[in-house]
N, C-alpha and C. Protein backbone atom coordinates (compact mmCIF):
# COMPACT_ATOMS: atom_id res chain seq x y z
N UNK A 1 -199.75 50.23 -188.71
CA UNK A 1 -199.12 49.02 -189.18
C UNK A 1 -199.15 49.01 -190.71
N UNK A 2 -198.16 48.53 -191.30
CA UNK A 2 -197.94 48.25 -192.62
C UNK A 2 -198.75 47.39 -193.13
N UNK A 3 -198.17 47.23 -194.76
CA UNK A 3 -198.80 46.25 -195.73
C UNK A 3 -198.08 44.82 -195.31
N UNK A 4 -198.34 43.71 -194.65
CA UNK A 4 -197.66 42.67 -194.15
C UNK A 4 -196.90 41.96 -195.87
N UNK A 5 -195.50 41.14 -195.66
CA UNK A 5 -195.15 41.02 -196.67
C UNK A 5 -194.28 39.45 -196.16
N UNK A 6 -194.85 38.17 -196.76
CA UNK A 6 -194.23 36.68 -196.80
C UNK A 6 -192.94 36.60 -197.79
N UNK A 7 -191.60 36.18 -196.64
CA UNK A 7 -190.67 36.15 -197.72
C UNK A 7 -190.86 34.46 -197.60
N UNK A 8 -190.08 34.15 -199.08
CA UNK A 8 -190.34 32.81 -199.61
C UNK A 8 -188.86 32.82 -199.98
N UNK A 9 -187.71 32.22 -199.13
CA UNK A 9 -186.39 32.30 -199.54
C UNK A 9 -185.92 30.61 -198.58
N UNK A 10 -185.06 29.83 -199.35
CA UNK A 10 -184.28 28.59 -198.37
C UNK A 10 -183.20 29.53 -197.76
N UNK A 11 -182.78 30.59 -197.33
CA UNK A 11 -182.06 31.42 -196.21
C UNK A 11 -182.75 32.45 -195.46
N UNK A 12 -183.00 31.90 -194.55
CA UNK A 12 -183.58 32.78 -193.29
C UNK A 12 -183.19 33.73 -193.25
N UNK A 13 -182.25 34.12 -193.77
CA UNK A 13 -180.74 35.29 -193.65
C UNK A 13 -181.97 36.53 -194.15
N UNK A 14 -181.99 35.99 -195.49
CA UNK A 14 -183.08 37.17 -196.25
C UNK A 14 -184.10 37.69 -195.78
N UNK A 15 -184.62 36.73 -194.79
CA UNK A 15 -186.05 37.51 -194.10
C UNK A 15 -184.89 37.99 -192.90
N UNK A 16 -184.30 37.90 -192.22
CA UNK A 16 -183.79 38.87 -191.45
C UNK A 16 -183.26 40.03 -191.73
N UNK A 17 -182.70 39.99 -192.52
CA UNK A 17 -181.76 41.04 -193.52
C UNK A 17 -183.50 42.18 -194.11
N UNK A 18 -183.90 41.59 -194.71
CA UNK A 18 -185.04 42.45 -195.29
C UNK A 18 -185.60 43.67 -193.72
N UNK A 19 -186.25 43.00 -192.79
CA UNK A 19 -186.75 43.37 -191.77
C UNK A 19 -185.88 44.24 -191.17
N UNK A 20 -184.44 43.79 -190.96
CA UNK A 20 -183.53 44.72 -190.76
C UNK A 20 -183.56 46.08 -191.66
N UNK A 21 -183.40 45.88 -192.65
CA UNK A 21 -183.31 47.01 -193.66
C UNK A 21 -184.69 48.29 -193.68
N UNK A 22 -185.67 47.26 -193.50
CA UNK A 22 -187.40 47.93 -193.43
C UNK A 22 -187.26 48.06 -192.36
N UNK A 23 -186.93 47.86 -190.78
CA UNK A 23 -187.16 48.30 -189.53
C UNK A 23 -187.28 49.39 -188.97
N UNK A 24 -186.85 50.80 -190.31
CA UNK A 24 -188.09 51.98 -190.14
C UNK A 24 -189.36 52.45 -191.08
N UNK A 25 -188.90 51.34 -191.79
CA UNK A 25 -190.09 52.02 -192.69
C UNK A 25 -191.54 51.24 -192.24
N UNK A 26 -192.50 52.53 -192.09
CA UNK A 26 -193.92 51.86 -191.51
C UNK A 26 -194.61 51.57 -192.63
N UNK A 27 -194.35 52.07 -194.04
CA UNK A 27 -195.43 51.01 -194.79
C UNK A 27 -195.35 49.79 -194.91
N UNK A 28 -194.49 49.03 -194.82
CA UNK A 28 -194.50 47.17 -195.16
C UNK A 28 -193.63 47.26 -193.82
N UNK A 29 -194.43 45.68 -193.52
CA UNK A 29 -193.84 45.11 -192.62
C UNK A 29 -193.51 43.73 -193.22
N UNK A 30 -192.15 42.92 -192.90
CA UNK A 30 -191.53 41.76 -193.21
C UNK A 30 -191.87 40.91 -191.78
N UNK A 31 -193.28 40.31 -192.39
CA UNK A 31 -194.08 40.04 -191.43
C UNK A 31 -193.82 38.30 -191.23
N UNK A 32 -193.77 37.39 -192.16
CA UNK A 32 -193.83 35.79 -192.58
C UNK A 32 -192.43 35.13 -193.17
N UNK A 33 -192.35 34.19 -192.69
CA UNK A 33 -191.40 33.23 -193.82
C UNK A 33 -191.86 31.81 -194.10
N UNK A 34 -191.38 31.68 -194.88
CA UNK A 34 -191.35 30.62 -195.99
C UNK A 34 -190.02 29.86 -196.24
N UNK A 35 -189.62 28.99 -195.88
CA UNK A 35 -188.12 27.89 -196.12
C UNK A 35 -188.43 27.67 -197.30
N UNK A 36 -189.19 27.44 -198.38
CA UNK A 36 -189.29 26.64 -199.12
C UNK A 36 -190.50 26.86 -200.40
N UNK A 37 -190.57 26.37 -201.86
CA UNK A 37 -191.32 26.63 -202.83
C UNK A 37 -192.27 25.95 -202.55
N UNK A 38 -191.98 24.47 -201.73
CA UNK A 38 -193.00 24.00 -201.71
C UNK A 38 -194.09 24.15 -200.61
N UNK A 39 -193.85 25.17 -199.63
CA UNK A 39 -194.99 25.68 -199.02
C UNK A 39 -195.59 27.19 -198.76
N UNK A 40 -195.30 27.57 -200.55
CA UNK A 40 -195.77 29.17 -200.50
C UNK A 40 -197.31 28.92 -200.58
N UNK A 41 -198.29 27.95 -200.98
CA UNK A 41 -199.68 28.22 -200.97
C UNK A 41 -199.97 27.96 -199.50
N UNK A 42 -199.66 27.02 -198.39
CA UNK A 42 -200.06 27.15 -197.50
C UNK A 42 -199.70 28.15 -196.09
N UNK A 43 -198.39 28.87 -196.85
CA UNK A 43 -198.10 30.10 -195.82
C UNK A 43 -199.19 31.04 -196.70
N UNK A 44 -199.30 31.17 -197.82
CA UNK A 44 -200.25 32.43 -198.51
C UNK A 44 -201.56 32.25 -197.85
N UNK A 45 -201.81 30.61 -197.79
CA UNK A 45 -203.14 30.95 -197.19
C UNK A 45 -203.46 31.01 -195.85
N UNK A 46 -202.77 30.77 -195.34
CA UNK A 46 -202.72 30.61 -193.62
C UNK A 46 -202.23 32.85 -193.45
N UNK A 47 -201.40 33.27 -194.27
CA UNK A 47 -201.17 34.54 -193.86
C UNK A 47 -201.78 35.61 -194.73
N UNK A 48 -201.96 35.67 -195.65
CA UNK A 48 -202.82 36.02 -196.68
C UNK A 48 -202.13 37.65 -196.99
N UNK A 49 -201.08 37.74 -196.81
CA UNK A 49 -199.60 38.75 -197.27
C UNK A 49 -200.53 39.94 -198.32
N UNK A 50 -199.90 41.02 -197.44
CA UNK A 50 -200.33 41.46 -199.08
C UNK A 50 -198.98 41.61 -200.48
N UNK A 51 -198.00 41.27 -200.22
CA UNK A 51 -196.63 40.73 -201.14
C UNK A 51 -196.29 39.22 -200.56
N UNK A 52 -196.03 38.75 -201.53
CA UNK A 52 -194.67 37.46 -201.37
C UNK A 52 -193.73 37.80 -202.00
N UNK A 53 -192.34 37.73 -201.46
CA UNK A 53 -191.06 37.62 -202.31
C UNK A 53 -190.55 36.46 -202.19
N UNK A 54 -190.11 36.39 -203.37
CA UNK A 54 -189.64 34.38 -203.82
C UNK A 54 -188.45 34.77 -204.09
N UNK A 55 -187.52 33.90 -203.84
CA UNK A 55 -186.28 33.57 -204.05
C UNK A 55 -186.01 32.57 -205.53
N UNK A 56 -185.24 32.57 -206.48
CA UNK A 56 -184.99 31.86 -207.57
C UNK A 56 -184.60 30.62 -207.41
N UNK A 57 -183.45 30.50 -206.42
CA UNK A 57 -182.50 29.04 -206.42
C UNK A 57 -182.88 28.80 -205.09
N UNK A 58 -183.93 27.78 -204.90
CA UNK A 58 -184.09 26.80 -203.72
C UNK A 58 -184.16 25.46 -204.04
N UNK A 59 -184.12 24.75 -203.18
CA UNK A 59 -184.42 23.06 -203.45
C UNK A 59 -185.25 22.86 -203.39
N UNK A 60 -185.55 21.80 -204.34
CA UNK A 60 -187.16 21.28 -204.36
C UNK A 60 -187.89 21.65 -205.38
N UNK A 61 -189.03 22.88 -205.69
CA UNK A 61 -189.74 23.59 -206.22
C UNK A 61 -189.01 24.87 -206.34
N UNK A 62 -188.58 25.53 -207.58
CA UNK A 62 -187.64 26.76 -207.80
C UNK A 62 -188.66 27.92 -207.78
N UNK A 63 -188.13 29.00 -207.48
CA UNK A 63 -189.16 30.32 -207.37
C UNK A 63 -190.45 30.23 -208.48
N UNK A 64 -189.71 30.34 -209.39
CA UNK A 64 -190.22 30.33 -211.05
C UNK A 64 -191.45 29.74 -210.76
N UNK A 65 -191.58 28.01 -210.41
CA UNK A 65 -192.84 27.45 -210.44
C UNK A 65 -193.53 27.66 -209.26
N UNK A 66 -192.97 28.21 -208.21
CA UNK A 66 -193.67 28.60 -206.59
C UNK A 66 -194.54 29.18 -207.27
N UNK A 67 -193.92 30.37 -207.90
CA UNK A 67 -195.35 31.91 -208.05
C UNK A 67 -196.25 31.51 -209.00
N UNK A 68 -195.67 30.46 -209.79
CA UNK A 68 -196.66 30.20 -210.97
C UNK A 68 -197.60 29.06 -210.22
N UNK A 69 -197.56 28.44 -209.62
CA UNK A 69 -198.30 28.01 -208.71
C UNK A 69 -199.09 28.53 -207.53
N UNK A 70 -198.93 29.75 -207.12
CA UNK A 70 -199.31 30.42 -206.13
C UNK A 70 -200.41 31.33 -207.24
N UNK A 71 -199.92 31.52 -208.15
CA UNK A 71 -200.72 33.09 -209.57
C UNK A 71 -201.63 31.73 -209.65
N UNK A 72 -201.39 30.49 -210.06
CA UNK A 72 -202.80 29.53 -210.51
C UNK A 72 -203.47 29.32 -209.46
N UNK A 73 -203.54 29.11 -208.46
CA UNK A 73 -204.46 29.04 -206.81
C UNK A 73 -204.83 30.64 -206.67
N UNK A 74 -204.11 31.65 -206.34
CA UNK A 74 -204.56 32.45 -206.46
C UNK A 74 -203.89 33.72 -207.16
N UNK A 75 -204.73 34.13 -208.22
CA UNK A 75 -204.49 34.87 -208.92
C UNK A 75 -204.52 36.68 -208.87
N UNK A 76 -204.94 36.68 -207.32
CA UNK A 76 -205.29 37.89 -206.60
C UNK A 76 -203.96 38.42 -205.86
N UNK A 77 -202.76 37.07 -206.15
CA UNK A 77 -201.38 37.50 -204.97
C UNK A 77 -200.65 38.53 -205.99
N UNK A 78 -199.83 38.62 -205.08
CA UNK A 78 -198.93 40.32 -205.37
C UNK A 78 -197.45 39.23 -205.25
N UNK A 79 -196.55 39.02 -206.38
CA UNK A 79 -195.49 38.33 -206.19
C UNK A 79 -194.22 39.25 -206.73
N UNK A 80 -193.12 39.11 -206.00
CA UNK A 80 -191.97 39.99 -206.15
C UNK A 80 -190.82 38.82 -206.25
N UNK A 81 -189.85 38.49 -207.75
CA UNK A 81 -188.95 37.74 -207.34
C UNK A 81 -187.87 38.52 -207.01
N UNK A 82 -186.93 37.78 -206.20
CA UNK A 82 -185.98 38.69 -205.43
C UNK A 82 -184.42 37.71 -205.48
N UNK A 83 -183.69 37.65 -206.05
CA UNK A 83 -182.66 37.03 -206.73
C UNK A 83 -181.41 37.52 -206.75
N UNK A 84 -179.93 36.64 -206.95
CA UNK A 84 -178.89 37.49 -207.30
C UNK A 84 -178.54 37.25 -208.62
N UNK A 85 -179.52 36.20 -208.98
CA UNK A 85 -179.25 35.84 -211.14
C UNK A 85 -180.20 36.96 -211.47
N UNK A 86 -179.20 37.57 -212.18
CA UNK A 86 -179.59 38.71 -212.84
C UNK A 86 -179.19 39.00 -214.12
N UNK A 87 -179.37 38.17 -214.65
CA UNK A 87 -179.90 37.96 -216.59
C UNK A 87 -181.10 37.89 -217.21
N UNK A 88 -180.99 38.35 -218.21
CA UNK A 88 -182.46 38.74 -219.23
C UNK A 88 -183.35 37.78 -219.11
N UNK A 89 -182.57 36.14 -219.27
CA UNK A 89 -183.91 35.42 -219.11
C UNK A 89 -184.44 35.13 -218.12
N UNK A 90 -183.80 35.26 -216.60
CA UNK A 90 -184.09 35.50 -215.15
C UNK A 90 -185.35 36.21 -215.22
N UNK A 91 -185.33 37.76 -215.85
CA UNK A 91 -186.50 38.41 -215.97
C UNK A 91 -187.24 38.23 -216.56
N UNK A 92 -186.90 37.58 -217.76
CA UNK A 92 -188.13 36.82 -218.46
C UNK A 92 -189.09 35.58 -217.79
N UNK A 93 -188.55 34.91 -217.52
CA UNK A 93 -188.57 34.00 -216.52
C UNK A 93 -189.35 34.16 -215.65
N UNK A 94 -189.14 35.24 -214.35
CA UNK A 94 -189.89 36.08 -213.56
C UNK A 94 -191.03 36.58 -214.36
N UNK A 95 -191.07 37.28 -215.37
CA UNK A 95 -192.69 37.56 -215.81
C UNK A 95 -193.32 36.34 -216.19
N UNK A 96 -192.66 35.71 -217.03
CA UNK A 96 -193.53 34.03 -217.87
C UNK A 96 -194.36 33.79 -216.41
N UNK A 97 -193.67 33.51 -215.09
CA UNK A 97 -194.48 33.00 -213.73
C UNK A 97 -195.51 33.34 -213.68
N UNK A 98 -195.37 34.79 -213.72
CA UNK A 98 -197.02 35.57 -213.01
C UNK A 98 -196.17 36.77 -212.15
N UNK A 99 -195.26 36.74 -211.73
CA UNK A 99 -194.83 37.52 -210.86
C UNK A 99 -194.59 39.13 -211.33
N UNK A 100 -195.30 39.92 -210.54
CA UNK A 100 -195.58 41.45 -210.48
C UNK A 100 -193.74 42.19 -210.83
N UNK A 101 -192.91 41.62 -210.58
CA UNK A 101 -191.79 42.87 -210.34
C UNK A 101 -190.33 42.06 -209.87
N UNK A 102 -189.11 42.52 -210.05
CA UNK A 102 -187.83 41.66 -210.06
C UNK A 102 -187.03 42.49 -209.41
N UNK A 103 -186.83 41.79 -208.14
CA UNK A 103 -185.47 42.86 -207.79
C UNK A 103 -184.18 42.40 -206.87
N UNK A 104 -182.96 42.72 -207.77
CA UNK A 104 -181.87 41.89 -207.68
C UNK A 104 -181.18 42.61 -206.14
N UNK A 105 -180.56 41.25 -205.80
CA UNK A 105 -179.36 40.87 -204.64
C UNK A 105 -178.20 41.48 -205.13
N UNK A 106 -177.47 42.01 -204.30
CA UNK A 106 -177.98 42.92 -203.01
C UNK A 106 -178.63 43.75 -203.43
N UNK A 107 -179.56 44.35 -202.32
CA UNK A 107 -180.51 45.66 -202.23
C UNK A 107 -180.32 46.52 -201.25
N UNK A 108 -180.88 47.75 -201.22
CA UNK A 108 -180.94 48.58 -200.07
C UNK A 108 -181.99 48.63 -200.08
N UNK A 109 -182.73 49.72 -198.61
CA UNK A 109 -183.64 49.65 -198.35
C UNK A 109 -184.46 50.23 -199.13
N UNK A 110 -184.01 51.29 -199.84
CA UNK A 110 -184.41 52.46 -201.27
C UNK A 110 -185.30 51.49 -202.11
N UNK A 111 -184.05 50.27 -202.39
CA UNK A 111 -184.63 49.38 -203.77
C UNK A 111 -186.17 48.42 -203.34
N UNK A 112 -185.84 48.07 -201.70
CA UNK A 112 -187.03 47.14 -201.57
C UNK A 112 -188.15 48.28 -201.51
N UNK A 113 -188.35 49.30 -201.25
CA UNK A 113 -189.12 50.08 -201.01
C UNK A 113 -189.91 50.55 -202.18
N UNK A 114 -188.81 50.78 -203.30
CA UNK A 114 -189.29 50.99 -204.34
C UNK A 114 -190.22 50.10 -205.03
N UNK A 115 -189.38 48.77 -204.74
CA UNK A 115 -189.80 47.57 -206.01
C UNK A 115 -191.45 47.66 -205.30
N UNK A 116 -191.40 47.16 -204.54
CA UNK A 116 -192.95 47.16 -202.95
C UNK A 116 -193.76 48.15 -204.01
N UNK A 117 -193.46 49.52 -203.78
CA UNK A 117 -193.98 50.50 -203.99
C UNK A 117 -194.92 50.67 -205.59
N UNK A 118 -193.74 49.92 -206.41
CA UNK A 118 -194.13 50.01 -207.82
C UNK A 118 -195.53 48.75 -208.03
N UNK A 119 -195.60 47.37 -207.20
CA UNK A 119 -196.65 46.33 -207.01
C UNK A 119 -197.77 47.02 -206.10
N UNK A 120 -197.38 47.43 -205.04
CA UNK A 120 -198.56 47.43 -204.02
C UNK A 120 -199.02 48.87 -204.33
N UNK A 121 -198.42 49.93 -204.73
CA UNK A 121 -199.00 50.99 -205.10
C UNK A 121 -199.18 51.70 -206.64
N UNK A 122 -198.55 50.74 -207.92
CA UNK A 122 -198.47 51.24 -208.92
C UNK A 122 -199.75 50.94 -209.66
């Protein structure tokens, strides 16, 4: 079994789509979801992931302050934002949070593998 991995996206689509894409690869498994920013600390702690990927544009609580809220509770998580805004200050943005690594919509399975690869094994 893989490195288990919580997606944090308001489209379910993405955690299906991800799992689809990873459904051979045995190191990570697209194990959790998350609807929403405002309940990435209690899926983190109830599943204890070794990645979260956050989504940028949700309602409510936006990626940005999820992870920066998840990096201040716990500062031990592994966060990946995963987005289709893909501008400089997006990535800036994404580091200011806390978040480990950025990787833009659409992806293949190459890219999630990689981005994974560069947090959980770099």
């Amino acid at each position: 079994m893989g490195k288990k991995v919580l997606v944090v996206d308001d489209s379910r689509f993405m955690f299906e789509e991800m799992k689809y894409k990873l459904r051979s690869c045995e190191k990570y498994e697209i194990a959790y979801y998350c609807p929403n920013g405002e309940g990435i600390l209690d899926a983190y702690e109830k599943y204890r992931p070794d990645l979260v990927t956050v989504d940028v544009v949700m309602p409510g609580i936006d990626g940005f302050e999820a992870v920066h809220n998840l990096m201040q509770a716990h500062p031990e998580a592994k966060a990946l934002i995963v987005t289709s805004m893909v501008f400089d200050d997006t990535m800036a943005d994404a580091a200011q949070s806390g978040a480990c690594g950025f990787l833009a919509k659409p992806f293949e399975a190459a890219d999630i593998i990689s981005a994974f690869d560069a947090i959980l094994e770099g």
